[in-house]
N, C-alpha and C. Protein backbone atom coordinates (compact mmCIF):
# COMPACT_ATOMS: atom_id res chain seq x y z
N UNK A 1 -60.28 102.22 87.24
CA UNK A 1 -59.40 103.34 87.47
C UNK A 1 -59.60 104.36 86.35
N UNK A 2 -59.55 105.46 87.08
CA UNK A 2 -60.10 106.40 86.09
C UNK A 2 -58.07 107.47 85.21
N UNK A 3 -58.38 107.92 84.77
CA UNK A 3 -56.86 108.86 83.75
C UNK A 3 -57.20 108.95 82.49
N UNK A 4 -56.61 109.52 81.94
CA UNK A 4 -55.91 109.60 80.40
C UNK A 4 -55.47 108.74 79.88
N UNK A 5 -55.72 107.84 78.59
CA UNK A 5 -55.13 106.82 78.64
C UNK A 5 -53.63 106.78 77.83
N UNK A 6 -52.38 105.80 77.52
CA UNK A 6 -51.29 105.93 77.56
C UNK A 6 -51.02 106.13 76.24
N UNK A 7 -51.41 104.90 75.40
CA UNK A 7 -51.33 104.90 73.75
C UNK A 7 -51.83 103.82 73.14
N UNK A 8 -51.55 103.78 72.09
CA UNK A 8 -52.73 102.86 71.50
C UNK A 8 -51.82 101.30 71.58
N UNK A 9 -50.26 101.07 71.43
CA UNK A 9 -49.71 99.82 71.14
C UNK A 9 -48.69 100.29 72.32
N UNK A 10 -48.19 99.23 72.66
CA UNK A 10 -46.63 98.51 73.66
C UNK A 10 -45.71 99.41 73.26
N UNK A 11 -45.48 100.36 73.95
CA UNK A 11 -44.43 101.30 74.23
C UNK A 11 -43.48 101.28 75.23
N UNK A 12 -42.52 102.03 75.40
CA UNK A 12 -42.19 102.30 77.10
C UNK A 12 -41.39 103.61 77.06
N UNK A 13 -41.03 103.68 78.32
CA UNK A 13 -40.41 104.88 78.68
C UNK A 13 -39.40 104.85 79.66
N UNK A 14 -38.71 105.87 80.10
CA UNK A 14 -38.17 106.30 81.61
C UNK A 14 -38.45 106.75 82.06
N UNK A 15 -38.03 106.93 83.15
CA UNK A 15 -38.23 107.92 84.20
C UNK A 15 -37.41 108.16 85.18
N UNK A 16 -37.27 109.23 85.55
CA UNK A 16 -36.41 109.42 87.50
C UNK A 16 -36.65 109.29 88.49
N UNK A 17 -36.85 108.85 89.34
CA UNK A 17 -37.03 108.97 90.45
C UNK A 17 -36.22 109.21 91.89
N UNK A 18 -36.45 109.13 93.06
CA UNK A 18 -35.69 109.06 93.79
C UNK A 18 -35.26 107.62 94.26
N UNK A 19 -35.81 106.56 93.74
CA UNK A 19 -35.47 105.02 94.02
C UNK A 19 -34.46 104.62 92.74
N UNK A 20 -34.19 105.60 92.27
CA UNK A 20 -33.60 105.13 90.46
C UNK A 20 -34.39 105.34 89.38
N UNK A 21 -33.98 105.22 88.29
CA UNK A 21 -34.66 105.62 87.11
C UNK A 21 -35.51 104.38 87.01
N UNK A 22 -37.30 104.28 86.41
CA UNK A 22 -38.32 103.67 86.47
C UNK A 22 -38.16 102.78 84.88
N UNK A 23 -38.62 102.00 84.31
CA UNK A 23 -39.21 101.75 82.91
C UNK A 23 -40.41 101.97 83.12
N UNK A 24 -41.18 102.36 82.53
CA UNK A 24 -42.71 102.50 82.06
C UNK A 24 -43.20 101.66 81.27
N UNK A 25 -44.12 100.85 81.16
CA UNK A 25 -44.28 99.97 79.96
C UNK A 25 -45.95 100.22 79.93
N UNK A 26 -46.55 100.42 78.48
CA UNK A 26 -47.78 100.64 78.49
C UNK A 26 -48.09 100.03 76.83
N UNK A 27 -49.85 99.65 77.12
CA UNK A 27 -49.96 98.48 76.09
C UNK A 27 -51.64 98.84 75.79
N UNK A 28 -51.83 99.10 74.93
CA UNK A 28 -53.26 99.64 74.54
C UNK A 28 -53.98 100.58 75.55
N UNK A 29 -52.59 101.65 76.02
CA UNK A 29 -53.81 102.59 76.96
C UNK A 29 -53.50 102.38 78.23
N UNK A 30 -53.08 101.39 78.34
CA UNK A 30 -52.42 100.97 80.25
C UNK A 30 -51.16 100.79 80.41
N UNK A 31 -51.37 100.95 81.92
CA UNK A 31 -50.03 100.83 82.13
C UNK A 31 -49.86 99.35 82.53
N UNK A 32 -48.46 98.38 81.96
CA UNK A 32 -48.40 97.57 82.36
C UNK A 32 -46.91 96.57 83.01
N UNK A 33 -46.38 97.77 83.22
CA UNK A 33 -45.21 97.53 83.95
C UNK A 33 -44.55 98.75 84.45
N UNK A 34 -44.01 98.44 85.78
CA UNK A 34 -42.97 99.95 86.38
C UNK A 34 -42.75 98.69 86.95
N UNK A 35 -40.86 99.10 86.38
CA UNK A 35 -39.64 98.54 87.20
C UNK A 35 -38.23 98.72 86.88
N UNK A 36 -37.67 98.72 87.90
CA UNK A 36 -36.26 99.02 88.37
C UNK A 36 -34.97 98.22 87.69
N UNK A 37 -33.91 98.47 87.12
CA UNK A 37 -33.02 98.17 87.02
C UNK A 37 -32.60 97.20 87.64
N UNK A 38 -32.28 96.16 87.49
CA UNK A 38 -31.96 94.74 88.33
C UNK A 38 -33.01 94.25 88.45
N UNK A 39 -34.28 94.41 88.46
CA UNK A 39 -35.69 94.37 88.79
C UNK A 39 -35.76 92.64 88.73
N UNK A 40 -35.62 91.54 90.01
CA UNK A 40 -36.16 90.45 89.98
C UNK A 40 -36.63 89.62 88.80
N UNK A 41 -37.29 89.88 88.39
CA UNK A 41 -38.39 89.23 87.55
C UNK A 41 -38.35 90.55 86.03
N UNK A 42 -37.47 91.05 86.12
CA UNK A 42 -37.35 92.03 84.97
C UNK A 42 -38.55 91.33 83.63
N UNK A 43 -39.06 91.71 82.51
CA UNK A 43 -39.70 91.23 81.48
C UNK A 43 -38.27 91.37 80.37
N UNK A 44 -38.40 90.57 79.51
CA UNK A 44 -37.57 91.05 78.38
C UNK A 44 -37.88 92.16 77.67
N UNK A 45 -36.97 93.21 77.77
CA UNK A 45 -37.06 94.05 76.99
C UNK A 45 -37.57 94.00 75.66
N UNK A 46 -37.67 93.02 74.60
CA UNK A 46 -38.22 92.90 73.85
C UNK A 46 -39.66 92.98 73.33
N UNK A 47 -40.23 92.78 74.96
CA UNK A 47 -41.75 92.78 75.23
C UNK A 47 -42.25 94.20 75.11
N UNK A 48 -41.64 94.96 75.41
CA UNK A 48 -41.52 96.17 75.46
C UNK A 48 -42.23 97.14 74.68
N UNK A 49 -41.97 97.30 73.45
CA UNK A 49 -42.32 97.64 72.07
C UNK A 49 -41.62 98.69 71.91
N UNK A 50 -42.16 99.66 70.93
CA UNK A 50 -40.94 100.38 70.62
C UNK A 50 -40.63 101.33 71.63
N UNK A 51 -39.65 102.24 71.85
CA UNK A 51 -39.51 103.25 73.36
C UNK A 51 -40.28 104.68 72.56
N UNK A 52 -41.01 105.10 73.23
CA UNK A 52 -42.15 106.05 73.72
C UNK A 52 -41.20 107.58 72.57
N UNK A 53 -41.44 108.32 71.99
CA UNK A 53 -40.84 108.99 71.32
C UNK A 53 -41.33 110.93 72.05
N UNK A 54 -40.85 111.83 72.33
CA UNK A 54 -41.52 113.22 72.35
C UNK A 54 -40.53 113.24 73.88
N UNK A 55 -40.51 114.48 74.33
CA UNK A 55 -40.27 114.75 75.99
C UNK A 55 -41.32 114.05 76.96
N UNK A 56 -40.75 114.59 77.91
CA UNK A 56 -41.86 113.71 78.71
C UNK A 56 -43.27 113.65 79.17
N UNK A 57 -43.78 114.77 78.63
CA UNK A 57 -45.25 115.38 78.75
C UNK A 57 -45.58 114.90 77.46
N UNK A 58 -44.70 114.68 76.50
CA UNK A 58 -45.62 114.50 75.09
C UNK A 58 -45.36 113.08 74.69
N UNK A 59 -44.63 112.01 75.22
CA UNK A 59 -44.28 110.78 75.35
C UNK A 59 -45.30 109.82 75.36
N UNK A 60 -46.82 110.07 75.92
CA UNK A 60 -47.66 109.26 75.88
C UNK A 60 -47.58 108.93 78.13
N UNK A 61 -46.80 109.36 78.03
CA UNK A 61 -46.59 109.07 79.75
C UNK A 61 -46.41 109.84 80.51
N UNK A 62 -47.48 110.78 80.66
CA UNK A 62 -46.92 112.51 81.03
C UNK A 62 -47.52 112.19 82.65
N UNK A 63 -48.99 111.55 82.25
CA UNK A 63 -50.28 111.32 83.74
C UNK A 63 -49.44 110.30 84.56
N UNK A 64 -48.39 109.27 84.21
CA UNK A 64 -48.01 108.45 85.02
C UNK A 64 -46.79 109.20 85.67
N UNK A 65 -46.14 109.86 84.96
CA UNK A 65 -44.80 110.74 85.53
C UNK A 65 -45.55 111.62 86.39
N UNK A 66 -46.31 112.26 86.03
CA UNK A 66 -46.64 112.91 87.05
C UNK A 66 -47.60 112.48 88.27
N UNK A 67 -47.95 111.66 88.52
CA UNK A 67 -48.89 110.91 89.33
C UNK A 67 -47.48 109.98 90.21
N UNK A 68 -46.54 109.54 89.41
CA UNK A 68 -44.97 109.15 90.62
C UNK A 68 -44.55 110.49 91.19
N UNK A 69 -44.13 111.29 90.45
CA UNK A 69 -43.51 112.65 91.15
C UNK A 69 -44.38 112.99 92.43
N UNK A 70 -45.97 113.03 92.40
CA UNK A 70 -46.34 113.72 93.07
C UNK A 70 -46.43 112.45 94.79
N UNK A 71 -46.23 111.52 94.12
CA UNK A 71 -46.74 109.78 95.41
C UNK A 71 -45.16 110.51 96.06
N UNK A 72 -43.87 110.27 95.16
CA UNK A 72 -42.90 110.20 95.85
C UNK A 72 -42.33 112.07 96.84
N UNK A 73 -43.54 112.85 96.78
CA UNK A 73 -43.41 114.03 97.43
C UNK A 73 -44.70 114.01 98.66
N UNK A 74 -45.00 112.91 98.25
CA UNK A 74 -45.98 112.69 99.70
C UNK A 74 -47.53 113.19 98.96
N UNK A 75 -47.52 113.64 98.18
CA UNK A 75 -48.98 114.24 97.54
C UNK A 75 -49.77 113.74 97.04
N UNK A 76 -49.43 112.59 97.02
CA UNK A 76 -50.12 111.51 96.25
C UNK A 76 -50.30 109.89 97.29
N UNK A 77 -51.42 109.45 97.42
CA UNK A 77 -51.68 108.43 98.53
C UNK A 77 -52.01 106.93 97.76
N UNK A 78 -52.65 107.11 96.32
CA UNK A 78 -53.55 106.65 95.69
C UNK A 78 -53.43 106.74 94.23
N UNK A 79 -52.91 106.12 93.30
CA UNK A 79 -52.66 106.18 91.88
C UNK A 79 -53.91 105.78 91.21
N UNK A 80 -54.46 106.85 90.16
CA UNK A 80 -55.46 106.77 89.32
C UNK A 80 -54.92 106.37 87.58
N UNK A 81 -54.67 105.51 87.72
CA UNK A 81 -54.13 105.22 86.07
C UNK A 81 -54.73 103.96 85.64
N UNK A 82 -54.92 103.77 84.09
CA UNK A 82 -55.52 102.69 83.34
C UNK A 82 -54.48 101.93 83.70
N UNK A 83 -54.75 100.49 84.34
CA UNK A 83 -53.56 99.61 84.80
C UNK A 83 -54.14 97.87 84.07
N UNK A 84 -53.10 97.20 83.69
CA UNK A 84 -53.34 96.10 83.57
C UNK A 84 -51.99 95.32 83.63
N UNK A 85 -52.05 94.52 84.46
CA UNK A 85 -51.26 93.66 85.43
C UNK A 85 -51.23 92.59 84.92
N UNK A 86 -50.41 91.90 84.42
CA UNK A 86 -50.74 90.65 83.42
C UNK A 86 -49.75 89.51 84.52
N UNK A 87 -50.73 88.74 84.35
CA UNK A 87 -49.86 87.49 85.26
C UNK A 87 -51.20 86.44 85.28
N UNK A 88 -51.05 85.18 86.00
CA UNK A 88 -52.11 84.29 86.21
C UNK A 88 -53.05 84.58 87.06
N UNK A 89 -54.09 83.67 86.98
CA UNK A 89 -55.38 84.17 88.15
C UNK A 89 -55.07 84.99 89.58
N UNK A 90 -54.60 83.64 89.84
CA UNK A 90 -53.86 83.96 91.78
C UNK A 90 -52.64 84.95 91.21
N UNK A 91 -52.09 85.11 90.75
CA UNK A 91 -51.37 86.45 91.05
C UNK A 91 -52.33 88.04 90.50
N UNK A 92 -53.22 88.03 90.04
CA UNK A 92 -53.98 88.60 89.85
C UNK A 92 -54.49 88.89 91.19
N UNK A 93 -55.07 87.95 91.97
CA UNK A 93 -56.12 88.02 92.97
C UNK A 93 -55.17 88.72 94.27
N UNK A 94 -53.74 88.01 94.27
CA UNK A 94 -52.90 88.61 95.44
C UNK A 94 -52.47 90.13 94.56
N UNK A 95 -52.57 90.54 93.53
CA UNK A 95 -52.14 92.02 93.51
C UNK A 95 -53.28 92.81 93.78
N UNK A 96 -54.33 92.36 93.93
CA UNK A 96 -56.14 93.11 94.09
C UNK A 96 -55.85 93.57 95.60
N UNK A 97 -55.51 92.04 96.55
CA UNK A 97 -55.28 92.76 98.12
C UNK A 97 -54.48 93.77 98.08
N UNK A 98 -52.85 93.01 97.43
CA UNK A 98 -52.08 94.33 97.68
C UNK A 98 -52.66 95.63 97.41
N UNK A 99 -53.02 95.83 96.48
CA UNK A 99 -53.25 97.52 96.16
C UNK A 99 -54.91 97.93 97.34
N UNK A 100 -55.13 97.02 97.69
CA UNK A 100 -56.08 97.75 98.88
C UNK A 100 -55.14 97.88 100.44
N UNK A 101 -54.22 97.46 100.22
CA UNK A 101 -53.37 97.89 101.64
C UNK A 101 -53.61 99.44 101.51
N UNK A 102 -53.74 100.44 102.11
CA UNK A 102 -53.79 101.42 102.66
C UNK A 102 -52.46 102.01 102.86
N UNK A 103 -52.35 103.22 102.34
CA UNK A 103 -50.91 103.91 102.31
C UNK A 103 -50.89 104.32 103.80
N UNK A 104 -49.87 104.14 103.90
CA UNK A 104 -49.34 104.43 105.40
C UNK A 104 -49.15 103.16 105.83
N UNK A 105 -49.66 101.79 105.84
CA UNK A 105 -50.09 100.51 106.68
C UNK A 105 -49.65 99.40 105.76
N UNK A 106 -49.05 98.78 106.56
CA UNK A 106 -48.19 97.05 105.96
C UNK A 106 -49.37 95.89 105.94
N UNK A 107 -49.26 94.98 105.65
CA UNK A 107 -49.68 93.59 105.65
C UNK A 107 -48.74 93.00 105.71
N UNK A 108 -48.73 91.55 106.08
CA UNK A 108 -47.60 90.44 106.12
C UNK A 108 -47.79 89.73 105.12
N UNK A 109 -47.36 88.35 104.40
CA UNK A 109 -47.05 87.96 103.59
C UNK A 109 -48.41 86.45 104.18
N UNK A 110 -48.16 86.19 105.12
CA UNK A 110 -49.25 85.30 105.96
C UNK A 110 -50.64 85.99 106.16
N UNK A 111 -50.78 87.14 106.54
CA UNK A 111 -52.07 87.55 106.68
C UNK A 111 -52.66 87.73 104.97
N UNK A 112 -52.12 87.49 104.12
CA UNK A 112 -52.41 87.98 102.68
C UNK A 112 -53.13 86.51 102.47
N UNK A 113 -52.33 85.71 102.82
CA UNK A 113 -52.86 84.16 102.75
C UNK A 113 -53.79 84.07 103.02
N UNK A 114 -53.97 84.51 104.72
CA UNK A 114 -55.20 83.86 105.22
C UNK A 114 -56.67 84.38 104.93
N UNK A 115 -56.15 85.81 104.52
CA UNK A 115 -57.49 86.80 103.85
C UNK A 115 -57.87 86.06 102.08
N UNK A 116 -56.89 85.42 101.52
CA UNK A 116 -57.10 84.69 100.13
C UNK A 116 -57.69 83.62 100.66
N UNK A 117 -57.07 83.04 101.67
CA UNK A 117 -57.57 81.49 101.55
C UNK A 117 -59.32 81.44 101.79
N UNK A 118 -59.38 82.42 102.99
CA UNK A 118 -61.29 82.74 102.75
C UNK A 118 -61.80 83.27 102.07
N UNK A 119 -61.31 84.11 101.10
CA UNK A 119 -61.85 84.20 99.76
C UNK A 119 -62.05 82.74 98.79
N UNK A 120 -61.05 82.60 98.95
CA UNK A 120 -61.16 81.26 97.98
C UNK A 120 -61.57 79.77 98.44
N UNK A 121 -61.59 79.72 99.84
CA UNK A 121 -62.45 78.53 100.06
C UNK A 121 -61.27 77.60 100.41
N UNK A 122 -59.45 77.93 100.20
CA UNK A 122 -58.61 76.74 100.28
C UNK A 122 -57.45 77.52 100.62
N UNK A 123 -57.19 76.73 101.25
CA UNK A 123 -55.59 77.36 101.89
C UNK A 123 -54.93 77.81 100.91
N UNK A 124 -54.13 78.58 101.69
CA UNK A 124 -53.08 79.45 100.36
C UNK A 124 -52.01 79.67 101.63
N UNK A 125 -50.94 78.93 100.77
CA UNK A 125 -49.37 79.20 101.95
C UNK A 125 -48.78 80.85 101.92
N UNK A 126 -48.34 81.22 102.79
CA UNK A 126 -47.75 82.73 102.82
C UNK A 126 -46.53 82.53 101.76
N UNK A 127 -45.91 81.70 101.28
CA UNK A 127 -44.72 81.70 100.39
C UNK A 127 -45.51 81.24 99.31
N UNK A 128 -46.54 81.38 98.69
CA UNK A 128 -47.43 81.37 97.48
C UNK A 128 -47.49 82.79 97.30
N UNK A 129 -48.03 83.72 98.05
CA UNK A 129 -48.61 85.00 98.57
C UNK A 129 -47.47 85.48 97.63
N UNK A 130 -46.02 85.22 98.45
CA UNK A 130 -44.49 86.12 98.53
C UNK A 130 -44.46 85.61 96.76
N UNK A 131 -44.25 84.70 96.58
CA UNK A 131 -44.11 84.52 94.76
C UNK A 131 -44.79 85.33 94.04
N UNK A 132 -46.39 85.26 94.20
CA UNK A 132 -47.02 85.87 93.14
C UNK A 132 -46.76 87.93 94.17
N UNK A 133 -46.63 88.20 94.72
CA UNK A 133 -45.47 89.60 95.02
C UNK A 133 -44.54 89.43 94.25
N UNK A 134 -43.37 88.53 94.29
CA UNK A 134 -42.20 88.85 93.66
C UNK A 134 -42.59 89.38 92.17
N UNK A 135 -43.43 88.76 91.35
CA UNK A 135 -44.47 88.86 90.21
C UNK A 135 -44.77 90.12 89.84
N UNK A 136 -45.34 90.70 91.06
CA UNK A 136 -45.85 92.02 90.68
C UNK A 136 -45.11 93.36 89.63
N UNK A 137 -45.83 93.20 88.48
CA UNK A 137 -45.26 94.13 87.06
C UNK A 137 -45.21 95.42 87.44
N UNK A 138 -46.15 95.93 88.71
CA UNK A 138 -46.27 97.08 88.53
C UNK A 138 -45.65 97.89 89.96
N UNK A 139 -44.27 97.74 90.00
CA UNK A 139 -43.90 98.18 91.06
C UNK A 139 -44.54 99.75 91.41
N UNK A 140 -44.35 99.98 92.60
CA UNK A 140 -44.37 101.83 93.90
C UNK A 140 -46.48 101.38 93.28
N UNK A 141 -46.94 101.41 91.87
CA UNK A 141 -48.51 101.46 91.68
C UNK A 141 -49.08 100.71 92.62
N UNK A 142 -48.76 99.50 92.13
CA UNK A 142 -49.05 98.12 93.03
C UNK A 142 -48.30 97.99 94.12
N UNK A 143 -48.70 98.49 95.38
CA UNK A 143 -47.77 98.58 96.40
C UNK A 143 -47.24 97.44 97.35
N UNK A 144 -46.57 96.76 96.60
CA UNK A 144 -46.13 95.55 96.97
C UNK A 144 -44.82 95.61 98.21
N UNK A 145 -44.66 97.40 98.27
CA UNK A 145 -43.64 96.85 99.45
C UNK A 145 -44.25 97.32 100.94
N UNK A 146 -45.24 97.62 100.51
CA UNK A 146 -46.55 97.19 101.79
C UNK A 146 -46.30 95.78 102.31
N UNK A 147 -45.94 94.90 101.76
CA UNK A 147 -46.33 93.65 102.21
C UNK A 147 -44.65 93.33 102.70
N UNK A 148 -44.54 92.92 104.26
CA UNK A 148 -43.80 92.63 105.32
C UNK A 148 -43.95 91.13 105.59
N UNK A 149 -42.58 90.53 106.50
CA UNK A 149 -42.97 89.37 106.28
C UNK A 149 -43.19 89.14 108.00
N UNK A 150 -43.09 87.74 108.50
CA UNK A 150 -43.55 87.58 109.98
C UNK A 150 -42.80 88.60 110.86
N UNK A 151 -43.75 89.50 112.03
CA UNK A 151 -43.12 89.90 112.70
C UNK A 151 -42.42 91.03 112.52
N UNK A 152 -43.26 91.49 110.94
CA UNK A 152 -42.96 92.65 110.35
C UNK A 152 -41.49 93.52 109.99
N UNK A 153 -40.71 92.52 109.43
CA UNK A 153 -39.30 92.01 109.05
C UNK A 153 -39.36 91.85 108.05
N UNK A 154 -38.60 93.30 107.56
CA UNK A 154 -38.22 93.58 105.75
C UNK A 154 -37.88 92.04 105.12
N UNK A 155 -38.72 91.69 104.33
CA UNK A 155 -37.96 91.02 103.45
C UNK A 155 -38.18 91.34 101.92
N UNK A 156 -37.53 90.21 101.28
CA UNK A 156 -37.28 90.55 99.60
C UNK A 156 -38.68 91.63 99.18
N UNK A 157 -37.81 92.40 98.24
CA UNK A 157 -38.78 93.19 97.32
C UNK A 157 -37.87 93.23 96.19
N UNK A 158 -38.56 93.26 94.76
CA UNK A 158 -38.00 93.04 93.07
C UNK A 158 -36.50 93.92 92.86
N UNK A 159 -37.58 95.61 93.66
CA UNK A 159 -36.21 96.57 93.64
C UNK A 159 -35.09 96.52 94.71
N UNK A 160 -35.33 95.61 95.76
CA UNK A 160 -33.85 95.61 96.76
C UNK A 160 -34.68 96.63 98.17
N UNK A 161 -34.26 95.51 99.41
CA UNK A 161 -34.45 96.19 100.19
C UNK A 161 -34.54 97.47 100.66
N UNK A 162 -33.41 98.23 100.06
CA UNK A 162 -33.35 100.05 100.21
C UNK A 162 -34.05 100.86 99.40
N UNK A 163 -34.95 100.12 98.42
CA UNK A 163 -35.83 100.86 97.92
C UNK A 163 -37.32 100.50 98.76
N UNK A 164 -36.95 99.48 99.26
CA UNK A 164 -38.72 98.77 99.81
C UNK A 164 -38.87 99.94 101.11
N UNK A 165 -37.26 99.81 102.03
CA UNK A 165 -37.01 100.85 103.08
C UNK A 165 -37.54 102.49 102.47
N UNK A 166 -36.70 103.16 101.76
CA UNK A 166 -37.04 104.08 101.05
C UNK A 166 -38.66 104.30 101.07
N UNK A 167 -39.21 103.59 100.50
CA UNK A 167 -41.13 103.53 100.01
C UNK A 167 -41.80 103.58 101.06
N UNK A 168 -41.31 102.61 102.49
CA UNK A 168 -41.95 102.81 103.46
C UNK A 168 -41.80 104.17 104.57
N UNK A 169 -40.51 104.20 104.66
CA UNK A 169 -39.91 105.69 105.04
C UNK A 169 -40.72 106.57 104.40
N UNK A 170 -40.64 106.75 103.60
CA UNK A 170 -41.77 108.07 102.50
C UNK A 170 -43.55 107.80 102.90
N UNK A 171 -44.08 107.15 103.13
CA UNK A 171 -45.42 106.55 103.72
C UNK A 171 -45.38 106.72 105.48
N UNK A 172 -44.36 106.71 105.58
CA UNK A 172 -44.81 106.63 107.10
C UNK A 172 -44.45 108.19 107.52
N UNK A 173 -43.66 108.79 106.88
CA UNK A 173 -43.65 110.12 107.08
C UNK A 173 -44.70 111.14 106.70
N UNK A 174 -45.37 111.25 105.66
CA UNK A 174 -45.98 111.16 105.17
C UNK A 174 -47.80 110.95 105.71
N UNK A 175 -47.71 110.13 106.04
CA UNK A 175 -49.18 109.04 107.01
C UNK A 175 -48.95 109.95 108.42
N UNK A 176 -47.86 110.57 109.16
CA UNK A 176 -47.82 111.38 109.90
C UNK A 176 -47.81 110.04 111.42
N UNK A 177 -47.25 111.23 112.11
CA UNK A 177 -46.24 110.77 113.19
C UNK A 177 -46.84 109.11 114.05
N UNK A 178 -48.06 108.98 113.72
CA UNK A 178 -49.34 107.85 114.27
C UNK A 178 -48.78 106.61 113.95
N UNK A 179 -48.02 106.41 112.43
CA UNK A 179 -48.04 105.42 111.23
C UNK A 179 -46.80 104.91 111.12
N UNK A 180 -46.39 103.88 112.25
CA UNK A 180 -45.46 102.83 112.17
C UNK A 180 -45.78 101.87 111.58
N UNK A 181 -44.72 101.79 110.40
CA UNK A 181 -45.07 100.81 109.41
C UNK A 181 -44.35 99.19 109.65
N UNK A 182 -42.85 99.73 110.54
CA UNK A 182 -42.65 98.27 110.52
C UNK A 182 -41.44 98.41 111.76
């Protein structure tokens, strides 16, 4: 992924959005966390490092604020930022599919499986899939609320169903009148 990179040590930030205000978390140059208030799997703040100092253009997080502003106005399909996603192998490997889902278009939580399990040579249960999702550090980047469950029936996302609703509503409007997402 190509950008600007963030800063040199573990910072973070805020942000606004229309889903709620974001944390930013960035760690030698990447970004390595966006998430929500109540956020599931929140990280300890402690991990954090110190909070990001200047306005928001001079914060060290100007390319990621503005690269959300422009996704959540429809102008943006595709996030170009230094990203690093920290978690174990397989949740590694299930956030690689996710972010190739295609804006506008869902996956299920089972078809994620069955596309891993032939990658990898061994079954992989759809509630393996849904864990290493719940996981995902880098919420709206890593578009984890792409992923629907059987029968294409909202289920859990970190930020709460009305934001997963929200994300897809904005994508399918967006993706234009063709692009039923669920």
């Amino acid at each position: 992924m190509t950008a600007t990179e963030i800063s040199t040590e573990t910072t973070w930030t805020t942000t606004d959005s229309p889903i709620g205000e974001l944390t930013l978390v960035a760690d030698g140059g990447r970004l390595t966390g966006v998430c929500f208030p109540h956020h599931w799997y929140r990280p300890d703040a402690a991990s954090f490092g110190r909070r990001a100092e200047g306005g928001p253009g001079e914060s060290g997080f100007g390319e990621v604020r503005r690269q959300l502003a422009e996704y959540f106005t429809g102008q943006r399909q595709r996030f170009e930022l230094p990203l690093d996603a920290r978690g174990d192998e397989f949740q590694r490997r299930v956030w690689e599919l996710i972010d190739r889902i295609p804006y506008g278009r869902t996956a299920t939580y089972g078809g994620l499986a069955r596309e891993l399990s032939g990658e990898l040579g061994r079954p992989v249960l759809a509630k393996d899939v849904g864990a290493a999702v719940g996981r995902n550090p880098l919420s709206v980047i890593v578009p984890c609320h792409r992923v629907l469950g059987r029968d294409g029936r909202l289920t859990g996302y970190a930020g709460g169903l009305a934001r997963k609703r929200f994300l897809l509503d904005l994508e399918e409007s967006a993706a234009g009148p063709s692009a039923k997402l669920f």
